[in-house]
PDB file of N, CA and C in Angstrom:
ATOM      1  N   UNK A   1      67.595  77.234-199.798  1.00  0.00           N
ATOM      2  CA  UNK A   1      66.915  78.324-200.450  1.00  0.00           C
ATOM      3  C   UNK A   1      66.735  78.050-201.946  1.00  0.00           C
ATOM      4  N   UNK A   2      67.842  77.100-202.581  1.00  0.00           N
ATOM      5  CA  UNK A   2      67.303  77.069-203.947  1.00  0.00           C
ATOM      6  C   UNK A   2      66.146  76.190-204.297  1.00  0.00           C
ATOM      7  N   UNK A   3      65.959  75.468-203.401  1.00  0.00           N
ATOM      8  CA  UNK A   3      64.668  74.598-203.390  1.00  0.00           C
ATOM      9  C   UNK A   3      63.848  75.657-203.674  1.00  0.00           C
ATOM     10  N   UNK A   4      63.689  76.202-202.887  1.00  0.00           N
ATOM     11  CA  UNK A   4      62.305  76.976-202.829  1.00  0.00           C
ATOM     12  C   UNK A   4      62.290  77.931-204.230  1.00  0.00           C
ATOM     13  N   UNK A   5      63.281  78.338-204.813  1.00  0.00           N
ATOM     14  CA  UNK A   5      63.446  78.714-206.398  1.00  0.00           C
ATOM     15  C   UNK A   5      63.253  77.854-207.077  1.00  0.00           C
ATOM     16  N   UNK A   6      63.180  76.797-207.144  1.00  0.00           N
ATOM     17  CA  UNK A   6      63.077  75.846-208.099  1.00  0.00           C
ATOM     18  C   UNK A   6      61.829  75.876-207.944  1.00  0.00           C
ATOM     19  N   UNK A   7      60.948  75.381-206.932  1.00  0.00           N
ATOM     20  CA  UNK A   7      59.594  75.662-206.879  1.00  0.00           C
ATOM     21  C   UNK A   7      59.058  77.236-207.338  1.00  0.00           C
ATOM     22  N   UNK A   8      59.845  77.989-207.284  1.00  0.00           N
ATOM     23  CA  UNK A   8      58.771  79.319-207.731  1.00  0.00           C
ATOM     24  C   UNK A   8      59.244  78.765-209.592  1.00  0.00           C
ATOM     25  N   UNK A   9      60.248  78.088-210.103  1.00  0.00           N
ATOM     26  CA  UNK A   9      60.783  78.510-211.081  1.00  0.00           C
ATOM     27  C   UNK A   9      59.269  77.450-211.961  1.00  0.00           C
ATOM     28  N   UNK A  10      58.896  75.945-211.504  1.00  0.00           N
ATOM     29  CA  UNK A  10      57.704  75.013-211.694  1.00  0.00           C
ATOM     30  C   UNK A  10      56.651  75.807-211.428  1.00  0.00           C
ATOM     31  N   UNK A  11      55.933  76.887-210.438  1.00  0.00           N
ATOM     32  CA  UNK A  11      55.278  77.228-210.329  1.00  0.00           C
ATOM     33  C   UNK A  11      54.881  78.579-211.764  1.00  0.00           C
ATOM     34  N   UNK A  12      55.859  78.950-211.859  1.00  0.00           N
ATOM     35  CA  UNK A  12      55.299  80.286-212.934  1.00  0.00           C
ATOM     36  C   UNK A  12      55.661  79.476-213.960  1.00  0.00           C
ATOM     37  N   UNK A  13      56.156  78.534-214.287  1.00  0.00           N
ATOM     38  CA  UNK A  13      56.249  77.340-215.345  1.00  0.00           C
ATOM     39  C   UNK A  13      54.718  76.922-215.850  1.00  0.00           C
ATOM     40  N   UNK A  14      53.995  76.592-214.967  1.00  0.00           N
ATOM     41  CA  UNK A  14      52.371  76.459-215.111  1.00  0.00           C
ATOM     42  C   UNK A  14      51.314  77.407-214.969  1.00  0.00           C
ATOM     43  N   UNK A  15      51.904  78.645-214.766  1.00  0.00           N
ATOM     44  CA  UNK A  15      51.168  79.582-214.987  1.00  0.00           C
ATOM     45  C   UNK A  15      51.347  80.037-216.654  1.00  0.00           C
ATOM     46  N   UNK A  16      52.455  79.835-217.022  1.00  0.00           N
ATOM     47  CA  UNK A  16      53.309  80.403-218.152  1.00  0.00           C
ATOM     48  C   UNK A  16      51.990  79.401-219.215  1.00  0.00           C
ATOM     49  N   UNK A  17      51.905  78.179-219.024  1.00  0.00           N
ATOM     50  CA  UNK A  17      51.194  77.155-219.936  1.00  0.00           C
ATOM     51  C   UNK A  17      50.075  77.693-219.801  1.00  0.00           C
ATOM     52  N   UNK A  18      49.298  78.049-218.539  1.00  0.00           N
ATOM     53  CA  UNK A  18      47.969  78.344-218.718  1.00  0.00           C
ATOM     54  C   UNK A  18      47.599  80.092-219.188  1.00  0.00           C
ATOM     55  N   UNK A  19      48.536  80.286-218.963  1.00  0.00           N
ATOM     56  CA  UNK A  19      48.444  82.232-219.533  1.00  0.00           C
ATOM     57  C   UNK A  19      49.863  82.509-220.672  1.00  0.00           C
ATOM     58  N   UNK A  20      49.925  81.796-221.624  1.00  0.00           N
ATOM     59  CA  UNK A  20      51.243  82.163-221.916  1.00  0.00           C
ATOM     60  C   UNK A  20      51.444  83.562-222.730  1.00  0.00           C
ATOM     61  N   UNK A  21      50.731  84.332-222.526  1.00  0.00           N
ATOM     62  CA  UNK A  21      50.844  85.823-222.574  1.00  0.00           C
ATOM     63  C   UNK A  21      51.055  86.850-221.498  1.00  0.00           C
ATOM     64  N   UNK A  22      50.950  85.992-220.130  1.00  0.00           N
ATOM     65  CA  UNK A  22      51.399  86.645-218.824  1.00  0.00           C
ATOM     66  C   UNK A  22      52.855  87.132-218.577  1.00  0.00           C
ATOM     67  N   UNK A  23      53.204  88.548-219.257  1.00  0.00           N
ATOM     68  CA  UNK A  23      53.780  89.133-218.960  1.00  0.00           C
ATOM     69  C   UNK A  23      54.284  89.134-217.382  1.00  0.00           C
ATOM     70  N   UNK A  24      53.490  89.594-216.345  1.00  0.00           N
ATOM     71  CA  UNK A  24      54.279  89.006-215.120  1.00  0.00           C
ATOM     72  C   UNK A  24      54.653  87.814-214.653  1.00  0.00           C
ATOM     73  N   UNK A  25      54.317  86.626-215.257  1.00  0.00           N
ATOM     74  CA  UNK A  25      55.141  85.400-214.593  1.00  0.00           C
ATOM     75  C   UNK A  25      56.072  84.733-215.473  1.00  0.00           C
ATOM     76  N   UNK A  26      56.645  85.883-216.929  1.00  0.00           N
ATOM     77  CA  UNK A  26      57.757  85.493-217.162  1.00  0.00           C
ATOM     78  C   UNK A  26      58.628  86.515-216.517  1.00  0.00           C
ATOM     79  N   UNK A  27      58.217  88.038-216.075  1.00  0.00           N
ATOM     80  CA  UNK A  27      59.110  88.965-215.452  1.00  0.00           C
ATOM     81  C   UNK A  27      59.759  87.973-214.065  1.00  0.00           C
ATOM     82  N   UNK A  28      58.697  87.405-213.366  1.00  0.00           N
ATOM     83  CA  UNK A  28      58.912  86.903-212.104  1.00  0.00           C
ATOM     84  C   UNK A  28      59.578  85.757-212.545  1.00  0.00           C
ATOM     85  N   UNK A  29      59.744  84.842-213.239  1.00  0.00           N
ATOM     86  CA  UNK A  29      60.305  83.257-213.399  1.00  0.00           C
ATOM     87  C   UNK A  29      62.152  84.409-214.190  1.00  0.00           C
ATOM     88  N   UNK A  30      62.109  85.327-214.658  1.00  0.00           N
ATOM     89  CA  UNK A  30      63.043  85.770-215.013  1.00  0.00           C
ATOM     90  C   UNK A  30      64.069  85.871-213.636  1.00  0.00           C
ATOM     91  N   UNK A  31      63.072  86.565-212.685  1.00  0.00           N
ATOM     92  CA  UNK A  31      63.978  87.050-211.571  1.00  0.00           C
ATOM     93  C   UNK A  31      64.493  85.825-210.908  1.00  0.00           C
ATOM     94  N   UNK A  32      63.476  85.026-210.531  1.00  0.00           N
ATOM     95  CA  UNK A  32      63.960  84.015-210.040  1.00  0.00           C
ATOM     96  C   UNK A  32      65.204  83.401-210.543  1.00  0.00           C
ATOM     97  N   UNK A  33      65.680  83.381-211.978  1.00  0.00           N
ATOM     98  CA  UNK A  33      66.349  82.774-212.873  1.00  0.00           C
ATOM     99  C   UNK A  33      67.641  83.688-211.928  1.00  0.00           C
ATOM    100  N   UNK A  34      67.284  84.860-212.066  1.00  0.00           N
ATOM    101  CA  UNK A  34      68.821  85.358-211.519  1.00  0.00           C
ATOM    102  C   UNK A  34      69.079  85.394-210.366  1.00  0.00           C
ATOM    103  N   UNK A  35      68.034  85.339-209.321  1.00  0.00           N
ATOM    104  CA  UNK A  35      68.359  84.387-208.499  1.00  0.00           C
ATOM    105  C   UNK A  35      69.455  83.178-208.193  1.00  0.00           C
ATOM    106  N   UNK A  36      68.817  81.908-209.172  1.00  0.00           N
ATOM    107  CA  UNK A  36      69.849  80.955-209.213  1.00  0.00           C
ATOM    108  C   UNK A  36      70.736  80.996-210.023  1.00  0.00           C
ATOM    109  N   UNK A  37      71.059  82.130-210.859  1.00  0.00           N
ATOM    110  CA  UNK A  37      72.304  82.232-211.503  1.00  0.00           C
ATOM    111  C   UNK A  37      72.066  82.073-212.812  1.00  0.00           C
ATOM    112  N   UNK A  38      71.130  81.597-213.122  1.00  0.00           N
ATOM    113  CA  UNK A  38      70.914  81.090-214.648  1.00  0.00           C
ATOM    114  C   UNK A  38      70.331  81.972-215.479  1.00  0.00           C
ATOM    115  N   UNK A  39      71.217  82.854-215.854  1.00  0.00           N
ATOM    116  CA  UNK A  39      71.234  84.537-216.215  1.00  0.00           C
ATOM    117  C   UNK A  39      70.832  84.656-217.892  1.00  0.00           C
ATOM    118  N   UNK A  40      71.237  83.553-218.535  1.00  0.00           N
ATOM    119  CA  UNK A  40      70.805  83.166-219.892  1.00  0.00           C
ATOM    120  C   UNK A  40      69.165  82.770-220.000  1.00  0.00           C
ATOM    121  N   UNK A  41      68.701  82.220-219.448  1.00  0.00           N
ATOM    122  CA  UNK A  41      67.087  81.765-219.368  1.00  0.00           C
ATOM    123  C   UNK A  41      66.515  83.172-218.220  1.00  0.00           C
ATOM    124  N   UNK A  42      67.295  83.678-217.200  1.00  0.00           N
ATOM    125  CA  UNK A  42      66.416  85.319-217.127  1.00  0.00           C
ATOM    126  C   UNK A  42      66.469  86.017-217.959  1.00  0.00           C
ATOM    127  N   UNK A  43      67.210  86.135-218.862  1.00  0.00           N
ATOM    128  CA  UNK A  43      67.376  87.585-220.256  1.00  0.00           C
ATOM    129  C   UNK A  43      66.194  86.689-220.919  1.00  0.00           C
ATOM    130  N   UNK A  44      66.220  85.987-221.089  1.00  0.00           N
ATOM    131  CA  UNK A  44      65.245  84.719-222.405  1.00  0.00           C
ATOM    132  C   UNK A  44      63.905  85.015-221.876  1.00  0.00           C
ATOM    133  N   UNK A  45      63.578  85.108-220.548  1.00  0.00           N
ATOM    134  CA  UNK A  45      62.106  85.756-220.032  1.00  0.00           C
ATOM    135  C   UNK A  45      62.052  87.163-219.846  1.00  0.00           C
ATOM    136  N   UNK A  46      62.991  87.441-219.501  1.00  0.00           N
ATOM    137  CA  UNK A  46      62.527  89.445-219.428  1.00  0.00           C
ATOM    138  C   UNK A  46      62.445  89.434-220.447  1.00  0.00           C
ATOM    139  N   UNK A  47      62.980  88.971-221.684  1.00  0.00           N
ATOM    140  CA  UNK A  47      62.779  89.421-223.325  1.00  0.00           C
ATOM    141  C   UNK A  47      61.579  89.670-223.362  1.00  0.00           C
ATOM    142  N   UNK A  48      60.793  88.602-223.215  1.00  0.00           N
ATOM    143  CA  UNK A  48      59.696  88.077-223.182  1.00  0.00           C
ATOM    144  C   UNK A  48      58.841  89.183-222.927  1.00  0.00           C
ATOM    145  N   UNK A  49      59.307  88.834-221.457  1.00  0.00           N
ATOM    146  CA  UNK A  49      57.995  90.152-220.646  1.00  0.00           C
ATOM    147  C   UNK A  49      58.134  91.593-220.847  1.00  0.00           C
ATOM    148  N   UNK A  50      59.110  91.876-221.407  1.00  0.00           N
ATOM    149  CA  UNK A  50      59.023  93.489-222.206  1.00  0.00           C
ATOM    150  C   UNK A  50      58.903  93.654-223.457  1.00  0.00           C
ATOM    151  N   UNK A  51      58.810  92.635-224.029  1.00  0.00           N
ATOM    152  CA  UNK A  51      57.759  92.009-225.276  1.00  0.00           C
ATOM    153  C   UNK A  51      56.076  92.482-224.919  1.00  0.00           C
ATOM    154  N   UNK A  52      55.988  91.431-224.012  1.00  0.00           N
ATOM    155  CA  UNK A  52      54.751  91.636-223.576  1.00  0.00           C
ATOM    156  C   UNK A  52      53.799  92.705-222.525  1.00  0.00           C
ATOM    157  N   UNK A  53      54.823  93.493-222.358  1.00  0.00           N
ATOM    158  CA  UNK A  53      54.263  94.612-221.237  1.00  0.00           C
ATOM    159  C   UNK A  53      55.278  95.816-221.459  1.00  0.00           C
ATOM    160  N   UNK A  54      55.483  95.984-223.062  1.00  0.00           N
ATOM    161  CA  UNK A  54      56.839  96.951-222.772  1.00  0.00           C
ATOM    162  C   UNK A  54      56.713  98.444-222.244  1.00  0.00           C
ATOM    163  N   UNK A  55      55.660  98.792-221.343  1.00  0.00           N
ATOM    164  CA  UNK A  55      55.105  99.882-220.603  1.00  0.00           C
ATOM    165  C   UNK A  55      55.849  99.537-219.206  1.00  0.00           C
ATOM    166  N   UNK A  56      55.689  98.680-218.565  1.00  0.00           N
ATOM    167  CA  UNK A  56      56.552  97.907-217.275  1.00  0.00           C
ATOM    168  C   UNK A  56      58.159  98.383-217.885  1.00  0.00           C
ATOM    169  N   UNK A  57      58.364  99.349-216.935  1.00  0.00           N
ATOM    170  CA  UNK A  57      59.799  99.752-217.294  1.00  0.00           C
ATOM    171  C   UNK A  57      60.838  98.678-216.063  1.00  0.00           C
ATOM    172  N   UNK A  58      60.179  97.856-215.345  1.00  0.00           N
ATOM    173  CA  UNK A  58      61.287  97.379-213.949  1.00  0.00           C
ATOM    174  C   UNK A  58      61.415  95.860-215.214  1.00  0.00           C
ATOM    175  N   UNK A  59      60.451  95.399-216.210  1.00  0.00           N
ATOM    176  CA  UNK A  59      60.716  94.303-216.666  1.00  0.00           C
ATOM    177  C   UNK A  59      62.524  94.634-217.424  1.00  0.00           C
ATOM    178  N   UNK A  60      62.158  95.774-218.113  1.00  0.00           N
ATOM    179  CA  UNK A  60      63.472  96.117-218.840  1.00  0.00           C
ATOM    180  C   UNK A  60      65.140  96.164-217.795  1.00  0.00           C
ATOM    181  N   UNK A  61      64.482  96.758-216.815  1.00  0.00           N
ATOM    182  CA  UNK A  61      65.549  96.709-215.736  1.00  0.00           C
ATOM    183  C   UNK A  61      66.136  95.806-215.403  1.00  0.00           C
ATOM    184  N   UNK A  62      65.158  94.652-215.251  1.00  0.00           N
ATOM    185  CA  UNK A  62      65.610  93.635-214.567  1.00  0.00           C
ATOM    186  C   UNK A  62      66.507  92.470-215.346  1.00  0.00           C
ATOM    187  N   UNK A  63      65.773  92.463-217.017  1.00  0.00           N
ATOM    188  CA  UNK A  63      66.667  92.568-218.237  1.00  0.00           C
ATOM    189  C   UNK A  63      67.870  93.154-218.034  1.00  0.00           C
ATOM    190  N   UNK A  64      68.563  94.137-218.049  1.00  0.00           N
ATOM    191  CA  UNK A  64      69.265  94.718-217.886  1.00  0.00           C
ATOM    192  C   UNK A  64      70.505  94.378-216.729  1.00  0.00           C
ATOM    193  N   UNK A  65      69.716  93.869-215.450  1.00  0.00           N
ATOM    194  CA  UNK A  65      71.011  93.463-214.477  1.00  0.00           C
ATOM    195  C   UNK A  65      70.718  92.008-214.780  1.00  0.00           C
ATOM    196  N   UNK A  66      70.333  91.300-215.453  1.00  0.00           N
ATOM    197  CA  UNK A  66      70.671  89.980-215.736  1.00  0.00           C
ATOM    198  C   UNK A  66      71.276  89.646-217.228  1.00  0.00           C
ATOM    199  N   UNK A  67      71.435  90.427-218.034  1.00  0.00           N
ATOM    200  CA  UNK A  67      72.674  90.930-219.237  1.00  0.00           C
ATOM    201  C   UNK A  67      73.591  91.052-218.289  1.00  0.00           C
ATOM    202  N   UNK A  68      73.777  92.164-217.657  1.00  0.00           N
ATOM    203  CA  UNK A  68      74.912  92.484-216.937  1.00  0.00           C
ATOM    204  C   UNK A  68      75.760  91.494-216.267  1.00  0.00           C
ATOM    205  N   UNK A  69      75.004  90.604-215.328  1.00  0.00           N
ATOM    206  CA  UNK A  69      75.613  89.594-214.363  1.00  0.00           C
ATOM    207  C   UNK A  69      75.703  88.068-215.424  1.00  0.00           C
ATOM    208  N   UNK A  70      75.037  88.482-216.512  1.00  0.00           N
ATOM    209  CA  UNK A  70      75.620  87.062-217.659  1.00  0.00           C
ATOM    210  C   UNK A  70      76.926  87.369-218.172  1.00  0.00           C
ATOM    211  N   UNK A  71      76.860  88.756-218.318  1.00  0.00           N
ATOM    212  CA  UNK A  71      78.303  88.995-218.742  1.00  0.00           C
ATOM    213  C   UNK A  71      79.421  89.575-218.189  1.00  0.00           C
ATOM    214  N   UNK A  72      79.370  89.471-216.874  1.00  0.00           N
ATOM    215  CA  UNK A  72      80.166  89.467-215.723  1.00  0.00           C
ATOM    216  C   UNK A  72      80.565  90.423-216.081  1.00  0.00           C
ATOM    217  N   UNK A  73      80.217  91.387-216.482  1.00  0.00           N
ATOM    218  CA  UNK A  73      80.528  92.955-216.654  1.00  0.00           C
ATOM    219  C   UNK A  73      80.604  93.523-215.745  1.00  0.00           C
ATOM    220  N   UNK A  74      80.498  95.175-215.340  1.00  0.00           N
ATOM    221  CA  UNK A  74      80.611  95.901-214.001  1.00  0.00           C
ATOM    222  C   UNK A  74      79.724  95.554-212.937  1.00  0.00           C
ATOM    223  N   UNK A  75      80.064  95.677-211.755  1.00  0.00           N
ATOM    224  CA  UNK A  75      79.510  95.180-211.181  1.00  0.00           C
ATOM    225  C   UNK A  75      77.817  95.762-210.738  1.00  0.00           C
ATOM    226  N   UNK A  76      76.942  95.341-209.663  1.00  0.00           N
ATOM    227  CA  UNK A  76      75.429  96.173-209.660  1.00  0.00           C
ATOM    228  C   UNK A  76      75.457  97.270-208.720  1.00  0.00           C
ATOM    229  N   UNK A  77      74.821  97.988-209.731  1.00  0.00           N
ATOM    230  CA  UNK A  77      74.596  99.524-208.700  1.00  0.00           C
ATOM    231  C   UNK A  77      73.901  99.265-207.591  1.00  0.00           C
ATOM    232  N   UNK A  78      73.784 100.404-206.773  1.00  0.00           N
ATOM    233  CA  UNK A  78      72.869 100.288-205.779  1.00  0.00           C
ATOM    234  C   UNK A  78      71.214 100.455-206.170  1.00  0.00           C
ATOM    235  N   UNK A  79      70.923 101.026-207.190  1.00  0.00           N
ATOM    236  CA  UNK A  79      69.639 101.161-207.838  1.00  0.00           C
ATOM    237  C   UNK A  79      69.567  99.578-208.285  1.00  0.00           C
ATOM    238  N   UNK A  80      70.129  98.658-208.651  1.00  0.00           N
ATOM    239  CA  UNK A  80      70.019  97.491-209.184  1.00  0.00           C
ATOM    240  C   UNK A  80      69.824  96.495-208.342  1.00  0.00           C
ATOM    241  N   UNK A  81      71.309  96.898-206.985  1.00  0.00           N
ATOM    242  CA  UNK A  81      70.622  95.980-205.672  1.00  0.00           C
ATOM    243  C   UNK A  81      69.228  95.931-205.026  1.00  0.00           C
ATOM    244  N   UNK A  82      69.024  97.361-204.807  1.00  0.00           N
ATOM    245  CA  UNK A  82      68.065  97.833-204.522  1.00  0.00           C
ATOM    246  C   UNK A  82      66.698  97.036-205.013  1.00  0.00           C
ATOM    247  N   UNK A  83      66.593  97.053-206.240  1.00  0.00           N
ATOM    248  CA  UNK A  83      65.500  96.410-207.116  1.00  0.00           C
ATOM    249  C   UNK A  83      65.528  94.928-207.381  1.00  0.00           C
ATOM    250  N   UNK A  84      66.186  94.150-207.300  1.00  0.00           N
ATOM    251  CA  UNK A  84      66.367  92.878-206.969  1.00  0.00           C
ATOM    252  C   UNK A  84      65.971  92.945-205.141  1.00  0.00           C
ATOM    253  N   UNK A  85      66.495  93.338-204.144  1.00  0.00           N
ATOM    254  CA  UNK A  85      65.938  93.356-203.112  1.00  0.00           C
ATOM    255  C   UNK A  85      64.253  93.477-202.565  1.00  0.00           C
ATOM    256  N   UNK A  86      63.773  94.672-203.392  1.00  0.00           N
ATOM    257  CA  UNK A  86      62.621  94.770-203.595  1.00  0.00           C
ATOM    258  C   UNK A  86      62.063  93.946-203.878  1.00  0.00           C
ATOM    259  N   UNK A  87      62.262  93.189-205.245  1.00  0.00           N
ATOM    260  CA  UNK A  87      61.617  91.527-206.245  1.00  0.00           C
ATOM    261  C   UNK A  87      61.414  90.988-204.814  1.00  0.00           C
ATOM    262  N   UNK A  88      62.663  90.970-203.858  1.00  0.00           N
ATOM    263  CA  UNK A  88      62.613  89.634-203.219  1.00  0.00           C
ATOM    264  C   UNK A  88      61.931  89.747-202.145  1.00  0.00           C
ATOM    265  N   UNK A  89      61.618  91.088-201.232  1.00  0.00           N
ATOM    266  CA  UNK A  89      60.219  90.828-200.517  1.00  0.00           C
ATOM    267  C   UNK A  89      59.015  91.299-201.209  1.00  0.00           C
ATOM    268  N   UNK A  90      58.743  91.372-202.516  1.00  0.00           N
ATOM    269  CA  UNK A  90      57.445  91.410-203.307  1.00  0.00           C
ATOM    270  C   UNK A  90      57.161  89.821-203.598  1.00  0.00           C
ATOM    271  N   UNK A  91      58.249  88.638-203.089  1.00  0.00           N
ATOM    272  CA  UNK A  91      57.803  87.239-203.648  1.00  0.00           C
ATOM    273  C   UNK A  91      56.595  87.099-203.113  1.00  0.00           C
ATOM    274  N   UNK A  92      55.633  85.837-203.580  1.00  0.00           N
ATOM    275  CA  UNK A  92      54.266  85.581-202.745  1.00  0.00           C
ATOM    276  C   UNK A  92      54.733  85.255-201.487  1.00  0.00           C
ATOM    277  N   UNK A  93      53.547  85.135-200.821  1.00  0.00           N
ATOM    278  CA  UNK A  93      53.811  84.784-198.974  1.00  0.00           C
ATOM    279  C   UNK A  93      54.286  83.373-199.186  1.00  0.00           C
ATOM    280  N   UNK A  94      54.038  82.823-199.976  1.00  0.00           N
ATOM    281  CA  UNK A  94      53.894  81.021-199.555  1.00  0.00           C
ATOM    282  C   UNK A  94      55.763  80.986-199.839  1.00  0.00           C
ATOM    283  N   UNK A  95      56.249  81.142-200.727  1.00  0.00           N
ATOM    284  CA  UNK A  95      57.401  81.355-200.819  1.00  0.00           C
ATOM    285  C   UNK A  95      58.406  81.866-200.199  1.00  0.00           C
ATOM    286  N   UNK A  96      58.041  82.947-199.090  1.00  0.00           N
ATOM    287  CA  UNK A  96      58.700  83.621-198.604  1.00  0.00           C
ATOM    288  C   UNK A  96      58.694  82.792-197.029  1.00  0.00           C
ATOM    289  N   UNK A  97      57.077  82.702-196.233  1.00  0.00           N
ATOM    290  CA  UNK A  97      57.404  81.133-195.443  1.00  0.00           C
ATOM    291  C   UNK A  97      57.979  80.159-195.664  1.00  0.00           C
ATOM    292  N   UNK A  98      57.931  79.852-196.701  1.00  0.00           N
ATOM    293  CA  UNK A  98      59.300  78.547-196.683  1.00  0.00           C
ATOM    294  C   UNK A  98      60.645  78.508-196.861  1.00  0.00           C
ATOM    295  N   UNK A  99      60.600  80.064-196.688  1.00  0.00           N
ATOM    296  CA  UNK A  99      62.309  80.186-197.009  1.00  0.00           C
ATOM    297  C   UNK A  99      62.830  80.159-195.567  1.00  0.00           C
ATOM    298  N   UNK A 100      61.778  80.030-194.228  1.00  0.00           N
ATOM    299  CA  UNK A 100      62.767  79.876-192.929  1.00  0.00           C
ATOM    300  C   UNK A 100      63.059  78.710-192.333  1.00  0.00           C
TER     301      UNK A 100
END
């Protein structure tokens, strides 16, 4: 499965170069980040994308449980699971086929 994160992580990587004002594919390369754990480079893109879309209140959120899980603080609510769950069947289709 982290394969296939690493590929979403290259994929919004080149979207990021060709739109680098795209607020959603640093929200999305964020999530992914917490995904694989690498909770310092997701805060470093949600920054970003609630920089860039600070009307998108789930960018701030998602900011928010990836502060949290960098700093191994309390643990995630169910509103937090919840919304990370969500991220993860909102991924594109192509991503989500190759995760079987």
């Amino acid at each position: 499965m982290a394969g296939q994160y690493q590929e979403a992580v290259r994929a919004y990587e080149k979207v990021i170069v060709l739109k680098p004002n795209d607020a959603k594919a640093y929200s999305n390369r964020g999530v992914v980040y917490i995904r694989l754990g690498n909770y310092q480079q997701a805060v470093r893109d949600l920054d970003r994308a609630v920089v860039l879309n600070p009307q998108n209140e789930k960018n701030d959120d998602y900011r928010k449980i990836a502060y949290k899980m960098q700093k191994n603080s309390n643990p995630l609510t169910p509103r937090e699971k919840a919304l990370l769950e969500t991220s993860e069947r909102n991924r594109p289709q192509d991503l989500r086929a190759n995760r079987r």
